[in-house]
N, C-alpha and C. Protein backbone atom coordinates (compact mmCIF):
# COMPACT_ATOMS: atom_id res chain seq x y z
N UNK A 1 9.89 124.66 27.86
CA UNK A 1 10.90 124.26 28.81
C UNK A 1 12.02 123.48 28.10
N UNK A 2 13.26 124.04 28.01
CA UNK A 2 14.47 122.77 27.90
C UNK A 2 14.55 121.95 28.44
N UNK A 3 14.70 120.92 27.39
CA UNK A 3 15.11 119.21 27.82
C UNK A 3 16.61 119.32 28.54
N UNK A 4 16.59 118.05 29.40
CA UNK A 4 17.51 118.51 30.50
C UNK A 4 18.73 117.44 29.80
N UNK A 5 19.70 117.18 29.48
CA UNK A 5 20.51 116.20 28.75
C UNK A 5 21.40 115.64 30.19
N UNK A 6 21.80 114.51 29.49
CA UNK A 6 22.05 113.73 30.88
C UNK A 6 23.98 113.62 30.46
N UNK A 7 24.71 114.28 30.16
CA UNK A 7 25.73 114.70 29.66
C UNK A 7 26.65 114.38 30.69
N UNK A 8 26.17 115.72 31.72
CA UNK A 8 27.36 115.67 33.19
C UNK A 8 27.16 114.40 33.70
N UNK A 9 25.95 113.89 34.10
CA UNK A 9 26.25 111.98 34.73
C UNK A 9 26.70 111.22 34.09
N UNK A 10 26.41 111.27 32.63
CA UNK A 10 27.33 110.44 32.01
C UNK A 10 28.93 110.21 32.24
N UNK A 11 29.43 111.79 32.00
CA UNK A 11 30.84 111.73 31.88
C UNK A 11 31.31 110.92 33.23
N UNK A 12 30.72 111.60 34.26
CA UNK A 12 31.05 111.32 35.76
C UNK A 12 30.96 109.96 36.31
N UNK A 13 29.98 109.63 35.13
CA UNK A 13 30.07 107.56 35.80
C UNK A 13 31.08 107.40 35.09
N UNK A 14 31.07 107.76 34.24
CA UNK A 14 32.63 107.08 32.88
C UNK A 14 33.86 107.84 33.79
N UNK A 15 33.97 108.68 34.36
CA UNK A 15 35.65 108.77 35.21
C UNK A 15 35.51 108.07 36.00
N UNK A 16 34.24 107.71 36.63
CA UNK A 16 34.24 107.45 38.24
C UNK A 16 35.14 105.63 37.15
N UNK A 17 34.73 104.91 36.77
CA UNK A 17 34.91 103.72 36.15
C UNK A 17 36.68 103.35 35.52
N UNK A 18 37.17 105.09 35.17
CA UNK A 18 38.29 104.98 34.57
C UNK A 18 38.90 105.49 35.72
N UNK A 19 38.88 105.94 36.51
CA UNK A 19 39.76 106.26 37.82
C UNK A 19 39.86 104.70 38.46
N UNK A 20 38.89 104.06 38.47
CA UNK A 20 39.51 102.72 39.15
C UNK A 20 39.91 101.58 38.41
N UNK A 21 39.87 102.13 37.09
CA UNK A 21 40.38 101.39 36.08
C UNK A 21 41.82 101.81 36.04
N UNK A 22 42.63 102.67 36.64
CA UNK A 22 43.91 103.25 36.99
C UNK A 22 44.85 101.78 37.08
N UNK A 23 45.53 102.00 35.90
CA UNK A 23 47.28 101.51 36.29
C UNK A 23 46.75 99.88 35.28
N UNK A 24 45.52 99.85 35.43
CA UNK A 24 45.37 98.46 34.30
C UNK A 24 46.72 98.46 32.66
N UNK A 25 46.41 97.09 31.89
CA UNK A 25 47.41 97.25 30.77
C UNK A 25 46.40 98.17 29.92
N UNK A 26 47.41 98.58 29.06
CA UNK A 26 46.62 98.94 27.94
C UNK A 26 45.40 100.05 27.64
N UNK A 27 44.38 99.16 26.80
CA UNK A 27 43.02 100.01 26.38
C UNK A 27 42.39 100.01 27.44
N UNK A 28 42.35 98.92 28.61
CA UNK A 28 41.74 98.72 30.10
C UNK A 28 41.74 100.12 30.59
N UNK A 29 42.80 100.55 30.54
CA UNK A 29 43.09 101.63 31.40
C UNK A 29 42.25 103.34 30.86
N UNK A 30 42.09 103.01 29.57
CA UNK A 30 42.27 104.48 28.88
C UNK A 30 40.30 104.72 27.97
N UNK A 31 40.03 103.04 27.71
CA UNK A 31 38.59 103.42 26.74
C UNK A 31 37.47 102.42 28.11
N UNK A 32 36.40 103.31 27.56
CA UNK A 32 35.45 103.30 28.93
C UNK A 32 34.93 102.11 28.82
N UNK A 33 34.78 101.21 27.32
CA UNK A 33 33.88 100.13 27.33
C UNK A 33 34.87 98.76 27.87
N UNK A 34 36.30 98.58 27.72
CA UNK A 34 36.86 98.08 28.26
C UNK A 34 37.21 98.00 29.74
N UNK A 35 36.94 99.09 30.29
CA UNK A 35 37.68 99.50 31.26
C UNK A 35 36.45 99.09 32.29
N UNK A 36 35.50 99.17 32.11
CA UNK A 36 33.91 98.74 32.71
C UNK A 36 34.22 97.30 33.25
N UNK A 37 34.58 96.22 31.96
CA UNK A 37 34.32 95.09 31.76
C UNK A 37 35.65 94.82 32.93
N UNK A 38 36.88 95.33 32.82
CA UNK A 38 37.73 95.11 33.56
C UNK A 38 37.27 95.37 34.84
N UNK A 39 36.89 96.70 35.43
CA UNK A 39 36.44 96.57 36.71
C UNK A 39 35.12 95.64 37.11
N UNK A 40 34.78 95.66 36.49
CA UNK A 40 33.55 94.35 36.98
C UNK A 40 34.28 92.90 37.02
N UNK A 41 34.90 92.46 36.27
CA UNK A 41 36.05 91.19 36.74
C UNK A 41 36.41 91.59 37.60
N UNK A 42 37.35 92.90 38.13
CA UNK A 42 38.09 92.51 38.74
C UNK A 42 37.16 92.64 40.64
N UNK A 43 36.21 93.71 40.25
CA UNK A 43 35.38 93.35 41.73
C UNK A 43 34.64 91.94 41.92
N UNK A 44 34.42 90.98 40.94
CA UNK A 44 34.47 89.89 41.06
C UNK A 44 35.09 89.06 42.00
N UNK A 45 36.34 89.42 41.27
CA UNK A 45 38.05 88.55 41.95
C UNK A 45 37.80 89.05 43.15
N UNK A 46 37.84 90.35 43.32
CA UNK A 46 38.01 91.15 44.96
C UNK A 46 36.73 90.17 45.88
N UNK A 47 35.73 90.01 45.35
CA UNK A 47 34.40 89.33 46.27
C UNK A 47 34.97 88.25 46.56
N UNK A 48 34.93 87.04 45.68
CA UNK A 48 35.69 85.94 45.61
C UNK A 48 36.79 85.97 46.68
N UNK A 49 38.12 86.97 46.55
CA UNK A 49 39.27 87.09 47.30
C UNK A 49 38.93 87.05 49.05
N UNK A 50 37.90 87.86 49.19
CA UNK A 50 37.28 88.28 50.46
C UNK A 50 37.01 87.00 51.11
N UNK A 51 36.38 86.07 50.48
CA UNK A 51 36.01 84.68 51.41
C UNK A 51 36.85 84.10 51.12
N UNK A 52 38.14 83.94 50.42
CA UNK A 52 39.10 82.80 50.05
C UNK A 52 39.94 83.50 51.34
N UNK A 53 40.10 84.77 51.48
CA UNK A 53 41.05 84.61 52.57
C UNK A 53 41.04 84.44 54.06
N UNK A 54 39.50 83.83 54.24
CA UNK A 54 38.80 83.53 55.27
C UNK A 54 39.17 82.29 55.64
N UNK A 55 38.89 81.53 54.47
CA UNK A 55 39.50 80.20 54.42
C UNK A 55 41.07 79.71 54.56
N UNK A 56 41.80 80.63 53.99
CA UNK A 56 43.77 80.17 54.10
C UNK A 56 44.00 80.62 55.08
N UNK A 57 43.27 81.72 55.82
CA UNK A 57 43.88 81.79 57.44
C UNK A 57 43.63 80.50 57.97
N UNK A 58 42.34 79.68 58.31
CA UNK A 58 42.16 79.03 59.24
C UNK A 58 42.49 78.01 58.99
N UNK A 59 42.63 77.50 57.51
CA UNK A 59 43.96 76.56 56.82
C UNK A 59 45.56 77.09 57.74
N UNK A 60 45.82 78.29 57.51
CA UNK A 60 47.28 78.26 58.52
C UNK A 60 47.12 78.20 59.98
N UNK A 61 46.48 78.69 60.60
CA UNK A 61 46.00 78.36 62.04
C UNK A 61 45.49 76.55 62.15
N UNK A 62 45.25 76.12 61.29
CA UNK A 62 44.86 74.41 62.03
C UNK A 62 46.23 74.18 61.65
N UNK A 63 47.00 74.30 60.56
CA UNK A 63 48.59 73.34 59.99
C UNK A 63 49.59 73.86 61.21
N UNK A 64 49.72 75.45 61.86
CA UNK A 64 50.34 75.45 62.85
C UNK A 64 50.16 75.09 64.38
N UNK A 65 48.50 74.49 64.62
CA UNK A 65 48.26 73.98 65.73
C UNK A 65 48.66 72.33 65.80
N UNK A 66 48.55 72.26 64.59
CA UNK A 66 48.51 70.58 64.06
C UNK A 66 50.40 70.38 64.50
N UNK A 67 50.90 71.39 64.28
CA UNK A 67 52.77 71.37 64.32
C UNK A 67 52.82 71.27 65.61
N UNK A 68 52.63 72.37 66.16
CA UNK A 68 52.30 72.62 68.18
C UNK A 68 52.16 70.52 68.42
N UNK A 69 50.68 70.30 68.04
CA UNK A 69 50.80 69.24 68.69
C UNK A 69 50.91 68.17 68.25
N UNK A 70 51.68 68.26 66.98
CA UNK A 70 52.52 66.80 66.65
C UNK A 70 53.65 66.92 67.29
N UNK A 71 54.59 67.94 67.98
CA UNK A 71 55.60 68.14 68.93
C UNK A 71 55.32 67.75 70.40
N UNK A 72 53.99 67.30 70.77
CA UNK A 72 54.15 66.95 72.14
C UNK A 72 53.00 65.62 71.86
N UNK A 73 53.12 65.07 70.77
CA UNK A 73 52.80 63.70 70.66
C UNK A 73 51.40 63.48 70.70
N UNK A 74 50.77 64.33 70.18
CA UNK A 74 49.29 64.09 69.84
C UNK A 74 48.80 64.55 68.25
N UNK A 75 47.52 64.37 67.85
CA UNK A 75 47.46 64.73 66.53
C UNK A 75 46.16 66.26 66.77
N UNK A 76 45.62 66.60 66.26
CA UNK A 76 45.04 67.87 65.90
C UNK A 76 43.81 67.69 66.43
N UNK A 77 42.88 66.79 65.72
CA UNK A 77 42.00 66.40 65.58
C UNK A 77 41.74 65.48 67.47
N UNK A 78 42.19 65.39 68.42
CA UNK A 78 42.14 64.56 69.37
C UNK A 78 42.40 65.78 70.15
N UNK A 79 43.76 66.70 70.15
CA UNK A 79 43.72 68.48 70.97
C UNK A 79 42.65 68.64 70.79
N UNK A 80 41.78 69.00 69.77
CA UNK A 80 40.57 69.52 69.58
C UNK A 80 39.29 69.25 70.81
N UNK A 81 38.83 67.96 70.57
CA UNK A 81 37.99 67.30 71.21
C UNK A 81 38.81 67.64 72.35
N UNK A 82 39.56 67.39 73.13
CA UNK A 82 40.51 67.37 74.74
C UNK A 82 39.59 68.71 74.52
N UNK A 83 40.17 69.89 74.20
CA UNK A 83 40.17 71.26 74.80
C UNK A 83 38.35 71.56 75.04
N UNK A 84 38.07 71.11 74.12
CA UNK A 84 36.49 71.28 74.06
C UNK A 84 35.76 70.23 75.49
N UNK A 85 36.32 69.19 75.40
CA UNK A 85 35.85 68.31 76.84
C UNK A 85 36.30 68.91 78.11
N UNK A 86 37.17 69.59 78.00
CA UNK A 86 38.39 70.55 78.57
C UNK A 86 37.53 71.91 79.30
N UNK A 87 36.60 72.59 78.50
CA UNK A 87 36.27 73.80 78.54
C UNK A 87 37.15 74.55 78.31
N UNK A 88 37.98 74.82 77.28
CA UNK A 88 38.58 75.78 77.10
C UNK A 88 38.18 76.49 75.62
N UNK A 89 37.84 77.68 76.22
CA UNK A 89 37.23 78.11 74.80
C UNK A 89 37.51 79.20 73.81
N UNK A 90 39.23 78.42 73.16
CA UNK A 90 40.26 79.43 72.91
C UNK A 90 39.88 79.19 71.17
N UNK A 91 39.79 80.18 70.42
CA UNK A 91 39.79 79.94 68.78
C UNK A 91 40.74 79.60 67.99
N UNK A 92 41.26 79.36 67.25
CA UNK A 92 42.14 78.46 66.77
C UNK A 92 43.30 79.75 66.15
N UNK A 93 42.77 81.08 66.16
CA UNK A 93 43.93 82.01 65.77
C UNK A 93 44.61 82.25 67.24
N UNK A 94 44.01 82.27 68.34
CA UNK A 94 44.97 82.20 69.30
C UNK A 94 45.59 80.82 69.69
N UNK A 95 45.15 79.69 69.72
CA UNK A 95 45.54 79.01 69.77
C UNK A 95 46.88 78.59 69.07
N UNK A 96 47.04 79.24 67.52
CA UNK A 96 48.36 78.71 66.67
C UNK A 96 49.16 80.02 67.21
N UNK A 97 48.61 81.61 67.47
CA UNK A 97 49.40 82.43 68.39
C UNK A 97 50.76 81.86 69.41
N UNK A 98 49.78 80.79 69.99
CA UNK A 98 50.01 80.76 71.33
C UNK A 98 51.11 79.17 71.03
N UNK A 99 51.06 78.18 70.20
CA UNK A 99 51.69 77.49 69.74
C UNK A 99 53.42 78.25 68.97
N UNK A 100 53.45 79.25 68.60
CA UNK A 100 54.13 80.19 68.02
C UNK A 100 54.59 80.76 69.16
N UNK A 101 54.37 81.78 69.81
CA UNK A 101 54.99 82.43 70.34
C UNK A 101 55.01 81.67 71.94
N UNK A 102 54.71 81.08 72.67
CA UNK A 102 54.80 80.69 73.54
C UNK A 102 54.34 78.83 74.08
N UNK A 103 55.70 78.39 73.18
CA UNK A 103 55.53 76.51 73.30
C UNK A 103 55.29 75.73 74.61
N UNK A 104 55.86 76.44 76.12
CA UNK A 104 55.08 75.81 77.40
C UNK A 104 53.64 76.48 77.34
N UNK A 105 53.50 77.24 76.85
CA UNK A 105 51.61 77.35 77.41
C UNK A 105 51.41 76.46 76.55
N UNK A 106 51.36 75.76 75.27
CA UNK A 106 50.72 74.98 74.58
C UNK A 106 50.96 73.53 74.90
N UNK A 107 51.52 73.09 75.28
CA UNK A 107 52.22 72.38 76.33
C UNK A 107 51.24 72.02 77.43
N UNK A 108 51.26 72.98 78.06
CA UNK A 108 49.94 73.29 78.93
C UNK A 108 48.97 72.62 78.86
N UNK A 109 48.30 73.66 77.39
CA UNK A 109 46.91 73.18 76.74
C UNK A 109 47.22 71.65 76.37
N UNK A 110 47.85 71.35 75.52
CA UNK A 110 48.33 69.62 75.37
C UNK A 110 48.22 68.33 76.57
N UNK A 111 48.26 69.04 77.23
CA UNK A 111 48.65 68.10 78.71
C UNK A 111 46.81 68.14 79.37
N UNK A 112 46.75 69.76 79.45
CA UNK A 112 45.12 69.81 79.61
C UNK A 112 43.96 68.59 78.77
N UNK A 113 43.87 68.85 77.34
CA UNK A 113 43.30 68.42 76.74
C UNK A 113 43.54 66.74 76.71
N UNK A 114 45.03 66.17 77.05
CA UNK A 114 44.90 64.64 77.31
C UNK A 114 44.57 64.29 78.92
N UNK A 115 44.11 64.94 79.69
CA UNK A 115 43.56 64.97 80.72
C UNK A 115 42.13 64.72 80.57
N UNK A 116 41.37 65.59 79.78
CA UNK A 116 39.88 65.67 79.79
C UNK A 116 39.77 64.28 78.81
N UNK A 117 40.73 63.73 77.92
CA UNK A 117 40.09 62.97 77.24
C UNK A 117 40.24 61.44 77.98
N UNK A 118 40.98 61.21 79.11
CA UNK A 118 40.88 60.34 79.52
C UNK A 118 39.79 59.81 80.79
């Protein structure tokens, strides 16, 4: 019986590796042992990237709720607690939405939330 050589998988993991090694500088782009090491950094970065941008949304959603209600004379951290004593059980991407595109509903909520806290 012929030995079966493992030739065709080889090549085929080595394009599959240099196809997404596409558009890198250099040897990255073109020799397989570089080009490995590059895509494994860079799906690294991509994992990493995935939860960092979990985090700078809701970093911009609290800094634009925090704007909303330093404009009607309260601080962030005190809206918060109000809305929650409040029952209102809006998430903080609609909430900076709603600070943004529509300043009397937040207003609203502002007025709501120093209601429940008193």
């Amino acid at each position: 019986m012929a030995r079966i050589k493992g030739a065709l998988m080889t090549r085929k993991r080595r394009n599959k590796t240099l196809k997404m090694a596409k558009g890198y500088y250099g040897s990255k782009a073109k020799l397989f042992k570089t080009a490995k090491q590059a895509v494994m950094k860079s799906g690294n970065y991509a994992y990493i990237g995935r939860k960092q941008k979990k985090r700078e949304f809701r970093r911009l959603w609290i800094a634009r709720i925090s704007a909303g209600c330093k404009a009607n004379g309260m601080n962030y951290s005190t809206f918060i607690n109000g809305l929650k004593k409040a029952g209102v059980n809006l998430n903080r991407k609609m909430l900076s939405e709603i600070a943004i595109a529509d300043p009397a509903a937040f207003t609203a909520l502002t007025e709501q939330a120093k209601a429940a806290l008193k």
